[in-house]
N, C-alpha and C. Protein backbone atom coordinates (compact mmCIF):
# COMPACT_ATOMS: atom_id res chain seq x y z
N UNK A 1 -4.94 1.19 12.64
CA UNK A 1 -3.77 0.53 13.18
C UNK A 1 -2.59 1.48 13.14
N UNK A 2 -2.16 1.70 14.07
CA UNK A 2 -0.82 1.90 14.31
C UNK A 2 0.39 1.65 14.59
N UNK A 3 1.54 1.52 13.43
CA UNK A 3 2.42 0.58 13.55
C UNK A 3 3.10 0.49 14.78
N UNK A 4 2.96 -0.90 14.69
CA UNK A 4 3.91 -0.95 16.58
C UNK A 4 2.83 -1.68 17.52
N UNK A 5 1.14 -1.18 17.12
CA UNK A 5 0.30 -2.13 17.86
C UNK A 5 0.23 -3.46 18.11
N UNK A 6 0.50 -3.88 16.83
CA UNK A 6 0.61 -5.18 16.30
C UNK A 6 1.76 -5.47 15.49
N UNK A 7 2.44 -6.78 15.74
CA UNK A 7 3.51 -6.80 14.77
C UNK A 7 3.53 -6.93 13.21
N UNK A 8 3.76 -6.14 12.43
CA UNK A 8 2.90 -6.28 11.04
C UNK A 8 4.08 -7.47 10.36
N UNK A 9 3.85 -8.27 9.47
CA UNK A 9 3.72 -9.43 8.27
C UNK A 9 4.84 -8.52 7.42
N UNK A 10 4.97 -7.59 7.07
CA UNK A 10 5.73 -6.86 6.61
C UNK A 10 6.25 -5.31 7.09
N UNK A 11 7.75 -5.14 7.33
CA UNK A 11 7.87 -4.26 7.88
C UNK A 11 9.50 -3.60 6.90
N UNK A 12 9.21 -2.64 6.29
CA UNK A 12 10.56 -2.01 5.90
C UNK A 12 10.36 -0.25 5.92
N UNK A 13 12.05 -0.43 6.29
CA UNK A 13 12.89 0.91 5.84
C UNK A 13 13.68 1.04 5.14
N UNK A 14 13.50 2.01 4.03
CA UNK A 14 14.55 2.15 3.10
C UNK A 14 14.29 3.71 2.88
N UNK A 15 15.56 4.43 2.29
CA UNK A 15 15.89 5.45 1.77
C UNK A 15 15.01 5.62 1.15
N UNK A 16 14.00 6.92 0.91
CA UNK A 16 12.82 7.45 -0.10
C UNK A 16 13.78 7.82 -1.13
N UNK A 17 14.18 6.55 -2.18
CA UNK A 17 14.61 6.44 -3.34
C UNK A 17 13.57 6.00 -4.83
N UNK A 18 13.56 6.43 -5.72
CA UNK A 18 12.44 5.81 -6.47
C UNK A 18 13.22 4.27 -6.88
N UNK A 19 14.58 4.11 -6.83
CA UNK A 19 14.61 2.94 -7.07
C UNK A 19 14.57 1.85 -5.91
N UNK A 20 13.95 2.41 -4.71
CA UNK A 20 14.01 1.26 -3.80
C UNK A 20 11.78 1.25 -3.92
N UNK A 21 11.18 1.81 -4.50
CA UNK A 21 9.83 1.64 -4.92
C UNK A 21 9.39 -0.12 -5.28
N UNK A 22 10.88 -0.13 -6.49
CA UNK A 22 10.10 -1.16 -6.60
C UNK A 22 10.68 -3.10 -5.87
N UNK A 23 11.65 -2.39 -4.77
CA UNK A 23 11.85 -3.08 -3.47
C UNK A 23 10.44 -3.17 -2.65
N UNK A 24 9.69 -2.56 -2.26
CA UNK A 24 8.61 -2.34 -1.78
C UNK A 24 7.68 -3.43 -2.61
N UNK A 25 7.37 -2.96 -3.91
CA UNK A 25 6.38 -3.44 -4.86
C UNK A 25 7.02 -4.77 -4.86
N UNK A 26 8.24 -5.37 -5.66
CA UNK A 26 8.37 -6.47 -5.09
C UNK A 26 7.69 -7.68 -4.04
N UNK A 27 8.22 -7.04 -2.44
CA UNK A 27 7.77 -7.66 -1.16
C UNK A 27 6.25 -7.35 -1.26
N UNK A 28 5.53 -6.51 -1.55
CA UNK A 28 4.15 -6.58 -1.78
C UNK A 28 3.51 -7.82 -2.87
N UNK A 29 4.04 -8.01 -3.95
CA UNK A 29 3.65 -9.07 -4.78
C UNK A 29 4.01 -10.52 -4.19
N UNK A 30 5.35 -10.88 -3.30
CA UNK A 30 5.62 -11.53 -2.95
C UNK A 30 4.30 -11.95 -1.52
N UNK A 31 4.58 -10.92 -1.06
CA UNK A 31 3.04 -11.14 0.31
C UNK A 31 1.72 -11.45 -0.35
N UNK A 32 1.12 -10.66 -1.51
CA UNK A 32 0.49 -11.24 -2.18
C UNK A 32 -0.10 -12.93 -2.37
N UNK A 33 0.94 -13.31 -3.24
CA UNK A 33 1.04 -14.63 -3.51
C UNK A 33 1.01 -15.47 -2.48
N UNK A 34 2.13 -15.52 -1.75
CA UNK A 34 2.05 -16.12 -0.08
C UNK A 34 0.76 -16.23 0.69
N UNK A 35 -0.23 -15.12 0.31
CA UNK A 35 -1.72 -15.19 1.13
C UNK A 35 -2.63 -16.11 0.16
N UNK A 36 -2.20 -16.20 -1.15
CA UNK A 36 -3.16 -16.52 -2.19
C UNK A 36 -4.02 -15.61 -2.63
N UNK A 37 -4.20 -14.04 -2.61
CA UNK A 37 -4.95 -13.22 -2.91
C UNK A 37 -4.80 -13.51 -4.84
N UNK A 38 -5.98 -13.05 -5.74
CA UNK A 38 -6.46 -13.37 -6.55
C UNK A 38 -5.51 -12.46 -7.49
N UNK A 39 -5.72 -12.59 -8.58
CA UNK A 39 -4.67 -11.76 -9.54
C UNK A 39 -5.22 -9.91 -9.50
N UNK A 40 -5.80 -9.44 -10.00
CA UNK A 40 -6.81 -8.44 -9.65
C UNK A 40 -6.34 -7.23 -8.37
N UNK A 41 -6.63 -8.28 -7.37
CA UNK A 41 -6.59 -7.92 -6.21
C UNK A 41 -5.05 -7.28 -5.80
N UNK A 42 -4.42 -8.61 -5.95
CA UNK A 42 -2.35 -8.34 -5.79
C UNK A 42 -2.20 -6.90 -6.90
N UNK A 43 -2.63 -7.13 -8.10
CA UNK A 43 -2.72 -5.87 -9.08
C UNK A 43 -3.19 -4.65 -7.93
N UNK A 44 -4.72 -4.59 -7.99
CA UNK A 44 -4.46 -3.40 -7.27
C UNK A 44 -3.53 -3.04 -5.83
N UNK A 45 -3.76 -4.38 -5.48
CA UNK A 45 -2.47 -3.71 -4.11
C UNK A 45 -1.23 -3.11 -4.07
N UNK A 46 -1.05 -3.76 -5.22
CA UNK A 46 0.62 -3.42 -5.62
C UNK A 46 0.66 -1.58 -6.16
N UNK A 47 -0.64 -1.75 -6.94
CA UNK A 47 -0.24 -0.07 -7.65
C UNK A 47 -0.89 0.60 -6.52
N UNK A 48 -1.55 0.47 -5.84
CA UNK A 48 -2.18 1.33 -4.67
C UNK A 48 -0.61 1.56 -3.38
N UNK A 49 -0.24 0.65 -3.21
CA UNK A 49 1.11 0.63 -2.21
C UNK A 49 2.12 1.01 -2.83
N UNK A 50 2.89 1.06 -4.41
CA UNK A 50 3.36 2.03 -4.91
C UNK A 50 3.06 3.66 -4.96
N UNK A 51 1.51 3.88 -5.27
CA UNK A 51 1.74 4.98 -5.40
C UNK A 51 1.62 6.05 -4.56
N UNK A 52 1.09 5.24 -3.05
CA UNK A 52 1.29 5.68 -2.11
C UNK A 52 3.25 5.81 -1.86
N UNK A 53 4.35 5.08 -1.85
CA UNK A 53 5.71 5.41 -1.79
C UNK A 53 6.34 6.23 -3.11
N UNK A 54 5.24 6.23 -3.94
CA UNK A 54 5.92 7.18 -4.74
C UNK A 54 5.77 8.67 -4.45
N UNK A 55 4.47 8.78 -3.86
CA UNK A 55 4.27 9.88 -3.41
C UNK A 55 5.50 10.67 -2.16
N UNK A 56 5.89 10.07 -1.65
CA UNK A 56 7.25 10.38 -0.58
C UNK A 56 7.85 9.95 -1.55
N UNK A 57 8.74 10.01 -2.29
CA UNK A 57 9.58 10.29 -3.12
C UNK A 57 9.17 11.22 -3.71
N UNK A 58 8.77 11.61 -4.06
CA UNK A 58 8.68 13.12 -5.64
C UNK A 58 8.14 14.07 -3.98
N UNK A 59 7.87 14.10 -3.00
CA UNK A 59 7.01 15.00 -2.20
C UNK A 59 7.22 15.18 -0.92
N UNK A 60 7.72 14.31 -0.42
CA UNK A 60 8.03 14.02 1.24
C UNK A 60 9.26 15.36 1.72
N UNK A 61 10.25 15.09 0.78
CA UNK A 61 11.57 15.85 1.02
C UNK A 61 11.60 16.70 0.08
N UNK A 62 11.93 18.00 0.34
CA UNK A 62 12.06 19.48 -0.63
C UNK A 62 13.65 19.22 -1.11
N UNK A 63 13.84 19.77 -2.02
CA UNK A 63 14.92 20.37 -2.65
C UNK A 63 16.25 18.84 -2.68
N UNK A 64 15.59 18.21 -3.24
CA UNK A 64 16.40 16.37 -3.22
C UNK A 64 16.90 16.02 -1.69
N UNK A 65 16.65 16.79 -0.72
CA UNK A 65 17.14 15.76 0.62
C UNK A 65 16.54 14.52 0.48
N UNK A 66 17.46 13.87 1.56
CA UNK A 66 16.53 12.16 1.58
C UNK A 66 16.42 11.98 2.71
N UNK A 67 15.21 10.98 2.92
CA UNK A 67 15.02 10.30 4.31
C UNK A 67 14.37 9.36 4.45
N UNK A 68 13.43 8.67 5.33
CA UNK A 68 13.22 7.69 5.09
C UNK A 68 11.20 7.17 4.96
N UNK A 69 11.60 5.99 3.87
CA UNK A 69 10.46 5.85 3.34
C UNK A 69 9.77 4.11 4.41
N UNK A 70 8.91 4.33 4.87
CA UNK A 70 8.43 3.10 5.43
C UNK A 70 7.32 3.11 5.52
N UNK A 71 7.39 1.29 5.59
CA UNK A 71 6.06 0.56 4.64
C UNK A 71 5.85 -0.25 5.50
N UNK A 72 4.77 -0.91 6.31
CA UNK A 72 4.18 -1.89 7.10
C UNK A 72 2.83 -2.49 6.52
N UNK A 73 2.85 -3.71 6.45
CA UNK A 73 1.63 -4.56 6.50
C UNK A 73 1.31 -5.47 7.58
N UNK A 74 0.04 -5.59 7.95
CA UNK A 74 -0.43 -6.48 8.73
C UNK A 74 -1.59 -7.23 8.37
N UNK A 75 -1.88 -8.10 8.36
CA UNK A 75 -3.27 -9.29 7.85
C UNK A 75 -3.63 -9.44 9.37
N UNK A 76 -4.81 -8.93 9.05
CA UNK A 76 -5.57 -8.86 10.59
C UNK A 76 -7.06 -9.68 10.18
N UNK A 77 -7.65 -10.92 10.24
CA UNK A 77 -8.46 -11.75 9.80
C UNK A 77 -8.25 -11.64 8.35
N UNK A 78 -9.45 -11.18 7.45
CA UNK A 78 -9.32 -11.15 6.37
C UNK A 78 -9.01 -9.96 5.78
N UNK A 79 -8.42 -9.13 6.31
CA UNK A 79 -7.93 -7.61 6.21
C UNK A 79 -6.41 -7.48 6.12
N UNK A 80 -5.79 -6.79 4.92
CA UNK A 80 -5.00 -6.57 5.33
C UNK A 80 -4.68 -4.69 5.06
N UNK A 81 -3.90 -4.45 5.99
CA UNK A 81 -3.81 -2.73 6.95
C UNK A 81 -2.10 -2.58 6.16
N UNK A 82 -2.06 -1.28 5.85
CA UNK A 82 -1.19 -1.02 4.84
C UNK A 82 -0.45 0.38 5.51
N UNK A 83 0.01 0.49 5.95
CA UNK A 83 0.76 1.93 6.58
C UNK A 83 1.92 2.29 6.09
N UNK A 84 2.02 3.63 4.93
CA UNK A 84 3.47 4.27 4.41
C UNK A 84 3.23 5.36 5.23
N UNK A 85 4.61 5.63 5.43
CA UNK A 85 5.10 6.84 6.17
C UNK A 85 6.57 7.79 6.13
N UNK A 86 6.49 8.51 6.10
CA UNK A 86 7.67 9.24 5.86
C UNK A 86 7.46 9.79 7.10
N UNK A 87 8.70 11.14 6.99
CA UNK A 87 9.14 12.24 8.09
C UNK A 87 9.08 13.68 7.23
N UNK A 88 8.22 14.02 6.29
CA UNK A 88 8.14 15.19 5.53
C UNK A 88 6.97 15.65 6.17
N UNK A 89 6.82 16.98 5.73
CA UNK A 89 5.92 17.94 6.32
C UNK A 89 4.47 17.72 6.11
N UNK A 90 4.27 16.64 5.67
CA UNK A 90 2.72 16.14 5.50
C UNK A 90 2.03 16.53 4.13
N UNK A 91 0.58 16.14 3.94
CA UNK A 91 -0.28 16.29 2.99
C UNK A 91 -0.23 17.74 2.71
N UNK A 92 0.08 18.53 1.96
CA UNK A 92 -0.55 19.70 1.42
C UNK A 92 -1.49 20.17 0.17
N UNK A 93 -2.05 20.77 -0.18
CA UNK A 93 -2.77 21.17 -1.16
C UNK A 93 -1.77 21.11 -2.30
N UNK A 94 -1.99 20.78 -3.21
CA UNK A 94 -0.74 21.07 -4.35
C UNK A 94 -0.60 22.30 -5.18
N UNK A 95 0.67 22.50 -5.05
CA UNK A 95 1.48 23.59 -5.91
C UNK A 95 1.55 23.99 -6.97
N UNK A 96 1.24 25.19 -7.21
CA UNK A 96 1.46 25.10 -8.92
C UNK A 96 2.93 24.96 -9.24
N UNK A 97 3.32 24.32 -10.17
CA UNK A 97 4.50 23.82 -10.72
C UNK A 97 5.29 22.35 -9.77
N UNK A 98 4.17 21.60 -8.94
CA UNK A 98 4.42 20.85 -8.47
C UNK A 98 4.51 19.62 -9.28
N UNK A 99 5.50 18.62 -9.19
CA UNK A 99 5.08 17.66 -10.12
C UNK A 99 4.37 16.59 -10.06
N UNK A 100 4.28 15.52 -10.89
CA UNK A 100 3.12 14.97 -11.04
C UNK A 100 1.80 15.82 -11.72
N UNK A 101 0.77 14.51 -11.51
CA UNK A 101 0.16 14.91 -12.24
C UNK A 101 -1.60 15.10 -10.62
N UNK A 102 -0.99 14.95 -9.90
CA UNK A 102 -2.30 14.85 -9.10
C UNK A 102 -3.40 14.00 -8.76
N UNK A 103 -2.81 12.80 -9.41
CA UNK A 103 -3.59 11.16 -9.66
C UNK A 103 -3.56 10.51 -8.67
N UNK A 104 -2.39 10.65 -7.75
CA UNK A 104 -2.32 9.72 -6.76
C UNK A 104 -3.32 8.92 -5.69
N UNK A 105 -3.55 10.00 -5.34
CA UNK A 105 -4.30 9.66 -3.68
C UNK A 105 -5.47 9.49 -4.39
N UNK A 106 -6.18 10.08 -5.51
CA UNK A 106 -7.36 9.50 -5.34
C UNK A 106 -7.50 8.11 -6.26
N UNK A 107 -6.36 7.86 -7.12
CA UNK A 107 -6.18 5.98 -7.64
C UNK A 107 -6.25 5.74 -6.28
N UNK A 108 -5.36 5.89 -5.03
CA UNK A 108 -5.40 4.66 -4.28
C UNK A 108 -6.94 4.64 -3.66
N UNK A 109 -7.37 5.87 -3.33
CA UNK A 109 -8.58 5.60 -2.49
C UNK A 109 -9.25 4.78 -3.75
N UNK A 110 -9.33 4.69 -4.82
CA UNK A 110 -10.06 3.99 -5.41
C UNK A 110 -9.77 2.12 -5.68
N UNK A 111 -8.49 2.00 -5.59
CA UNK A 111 -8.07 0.49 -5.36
C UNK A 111 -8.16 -0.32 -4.03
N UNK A 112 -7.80 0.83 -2.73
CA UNK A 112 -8.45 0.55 -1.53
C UNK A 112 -9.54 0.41 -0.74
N UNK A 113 -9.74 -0.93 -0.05
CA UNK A 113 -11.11 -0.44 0.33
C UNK A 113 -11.39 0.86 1.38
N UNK A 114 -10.35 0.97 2.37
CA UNK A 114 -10.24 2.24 3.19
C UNK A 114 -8.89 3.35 2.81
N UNK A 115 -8.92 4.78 2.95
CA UNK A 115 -8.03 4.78 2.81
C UNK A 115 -7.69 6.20 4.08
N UNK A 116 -6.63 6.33 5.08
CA UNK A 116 -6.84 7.53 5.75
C UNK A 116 -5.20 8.36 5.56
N UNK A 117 -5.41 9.25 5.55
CA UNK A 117 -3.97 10.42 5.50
C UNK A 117 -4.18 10.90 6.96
N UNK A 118 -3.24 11.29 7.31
CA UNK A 118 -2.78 11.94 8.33
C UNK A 118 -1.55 12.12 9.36
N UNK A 119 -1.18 12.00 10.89
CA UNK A 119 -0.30 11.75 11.22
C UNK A 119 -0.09 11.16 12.26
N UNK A 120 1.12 10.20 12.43
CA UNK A 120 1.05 8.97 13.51
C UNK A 120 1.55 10.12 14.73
N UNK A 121 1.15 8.98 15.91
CA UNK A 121 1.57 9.46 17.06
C UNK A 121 3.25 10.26 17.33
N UNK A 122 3.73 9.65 16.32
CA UNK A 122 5.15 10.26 16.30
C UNK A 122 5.17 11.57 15.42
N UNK A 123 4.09 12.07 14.54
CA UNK A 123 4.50 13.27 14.09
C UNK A 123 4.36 12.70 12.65
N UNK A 124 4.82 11.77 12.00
CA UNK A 124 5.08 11.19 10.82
C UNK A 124 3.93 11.58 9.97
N UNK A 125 4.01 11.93 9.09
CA UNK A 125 2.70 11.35 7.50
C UNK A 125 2.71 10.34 7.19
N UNK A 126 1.40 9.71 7.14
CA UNK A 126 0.80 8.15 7.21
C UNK A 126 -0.38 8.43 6.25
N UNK A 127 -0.04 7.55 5.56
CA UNK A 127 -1.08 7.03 4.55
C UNK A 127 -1.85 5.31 5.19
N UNK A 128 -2.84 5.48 5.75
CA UNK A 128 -3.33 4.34 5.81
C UNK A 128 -3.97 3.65 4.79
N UNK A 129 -3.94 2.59 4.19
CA UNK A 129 -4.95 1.92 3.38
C UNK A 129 -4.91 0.38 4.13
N UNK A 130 -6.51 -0.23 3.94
CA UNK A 130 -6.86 -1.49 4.17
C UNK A 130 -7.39 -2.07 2.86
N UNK A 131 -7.57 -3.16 2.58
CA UNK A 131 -7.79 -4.05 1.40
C UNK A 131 -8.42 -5.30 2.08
N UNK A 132 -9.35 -5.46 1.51
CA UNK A 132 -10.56 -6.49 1.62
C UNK A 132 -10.12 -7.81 1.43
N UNK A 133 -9.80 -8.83 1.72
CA UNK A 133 -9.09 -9.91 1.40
C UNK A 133 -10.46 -10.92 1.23
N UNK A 134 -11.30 -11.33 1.64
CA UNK A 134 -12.18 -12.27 1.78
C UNK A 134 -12.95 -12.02 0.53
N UNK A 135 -12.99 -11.02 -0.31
CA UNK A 135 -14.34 -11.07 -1.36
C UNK A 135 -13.20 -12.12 -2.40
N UNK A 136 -12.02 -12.78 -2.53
CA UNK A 136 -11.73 -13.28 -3.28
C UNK A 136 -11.09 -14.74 -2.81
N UNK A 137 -11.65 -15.22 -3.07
CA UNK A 137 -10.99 -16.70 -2.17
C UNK A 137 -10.22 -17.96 -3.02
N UNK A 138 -9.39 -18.10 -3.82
CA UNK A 138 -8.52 -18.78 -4.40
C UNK A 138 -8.86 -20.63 -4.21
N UNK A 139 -9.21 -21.02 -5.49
CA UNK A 139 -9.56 -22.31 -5.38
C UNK A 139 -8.15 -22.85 -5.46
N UNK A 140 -7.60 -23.71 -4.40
CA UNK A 140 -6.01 -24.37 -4.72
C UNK A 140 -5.93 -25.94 -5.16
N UNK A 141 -7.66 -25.88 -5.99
CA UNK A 141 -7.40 -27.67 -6.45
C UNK A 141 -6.84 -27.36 -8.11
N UNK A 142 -7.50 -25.71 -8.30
CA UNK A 142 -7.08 -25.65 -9.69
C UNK A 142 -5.74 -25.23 -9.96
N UNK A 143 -5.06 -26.06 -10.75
CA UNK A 143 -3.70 -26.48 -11.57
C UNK A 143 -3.75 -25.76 -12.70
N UNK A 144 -4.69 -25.58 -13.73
CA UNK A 144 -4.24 -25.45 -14.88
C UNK A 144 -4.47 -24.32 -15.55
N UNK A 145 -4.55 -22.92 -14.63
CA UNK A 145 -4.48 -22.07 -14.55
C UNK A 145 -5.32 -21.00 -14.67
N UNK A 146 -6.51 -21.61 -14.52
CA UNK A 146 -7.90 -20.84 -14.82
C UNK A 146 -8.11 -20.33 -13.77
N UNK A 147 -8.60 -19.28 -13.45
CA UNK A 147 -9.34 -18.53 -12.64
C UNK A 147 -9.73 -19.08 -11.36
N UNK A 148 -9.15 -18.72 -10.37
CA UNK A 148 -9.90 -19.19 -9.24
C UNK A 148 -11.48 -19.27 -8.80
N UNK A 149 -12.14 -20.35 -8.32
CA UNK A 149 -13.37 -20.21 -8.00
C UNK A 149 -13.59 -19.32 -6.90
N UNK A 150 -14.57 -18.66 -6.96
CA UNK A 150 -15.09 -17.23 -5.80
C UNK A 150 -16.60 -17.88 -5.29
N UNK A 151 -16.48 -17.73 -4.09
CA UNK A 151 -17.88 -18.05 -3.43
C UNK A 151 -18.97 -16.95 -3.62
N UNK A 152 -20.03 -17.27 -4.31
CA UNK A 152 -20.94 -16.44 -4.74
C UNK A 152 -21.55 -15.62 -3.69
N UNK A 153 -21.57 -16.14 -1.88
CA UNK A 153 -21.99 -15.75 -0.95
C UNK A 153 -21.40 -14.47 -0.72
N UNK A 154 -20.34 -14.19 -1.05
CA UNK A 154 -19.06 -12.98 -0.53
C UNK A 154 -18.99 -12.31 -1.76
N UNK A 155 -19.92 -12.56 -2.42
CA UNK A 155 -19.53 -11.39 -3.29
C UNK A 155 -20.50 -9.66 -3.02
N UNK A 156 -20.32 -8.95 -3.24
CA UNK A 156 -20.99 -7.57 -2.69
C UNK A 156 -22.40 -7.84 -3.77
């Protein structure tokens, strides 16, 4: 997906600030909940879609310039399509004396079910990730705070 194909469920721009990260993470937990996705699941989405915007922050812009950090979601059946993007010079091999620690991209490929790097039609660096929504299906008769029931059929 490419943003703009479809109108995504969530759409922001903000300054690649680390304190607007957890503006992002926020509206991600909030979309979360709103779908009924399972506790687990919102968990990994949330740190997978952080550390994809954290990554344009510490990396996007050289020498503290700023610019801009954007985040789109779309729920496409039981899928939902995750697109961060900046305007920095893209993926590179990492640097010695670069910071961080080099964890990033491969936590998210591991919390995501898909995950693609590269660059949108406009030039931009795009981190795609998708997330599986259907292997967890939220029982809404239960009240008292136990665990949602999961259909044994959908499970892998």
């Amino acid at each position: 997906m490419t943003p703009g194909t479809v109108t995504p469920d969530i759409e922001l721009a903000l300054p690649a600030r680390a304190g607007n990260i957890a503006v992002v993470r926020q509206a991600f937990g909030a979309l979360g909940e709103a779908l009924g996705v399972d506790e687990q699941l919102l968990y990994d989405l949330r740190l997978a879609v952080t550390e994809a915007c954290t990554n344009v922050v510490v990396h996007a812009y050289p020498d503290g310039e700023e610019g801009p950090l954007e985040v789109f979601a779309t729920l496409l059946d039981d899928e939902l399509s995750v697109v961060v993007r900046d305007e920095g010079p893209g993926i590179v091999p990492r640097r010695p004396g670069s910071p961080g620690l080099g964890l990033g991209l491969p936590l998210i490929a591991s919390l995501a079910e898909t995950v693609r790097l590269g660059h949108g039609e406009d030039g931009r660096t795009e981190v795609h990730m998708t997330f599986s929504l259907f292997h967890h299906i939220p029982d809404h008769n239960e009240h008292d705070g136990a665990a949602p029931a999961v259909d044994p059929s959908t499970q892998p």
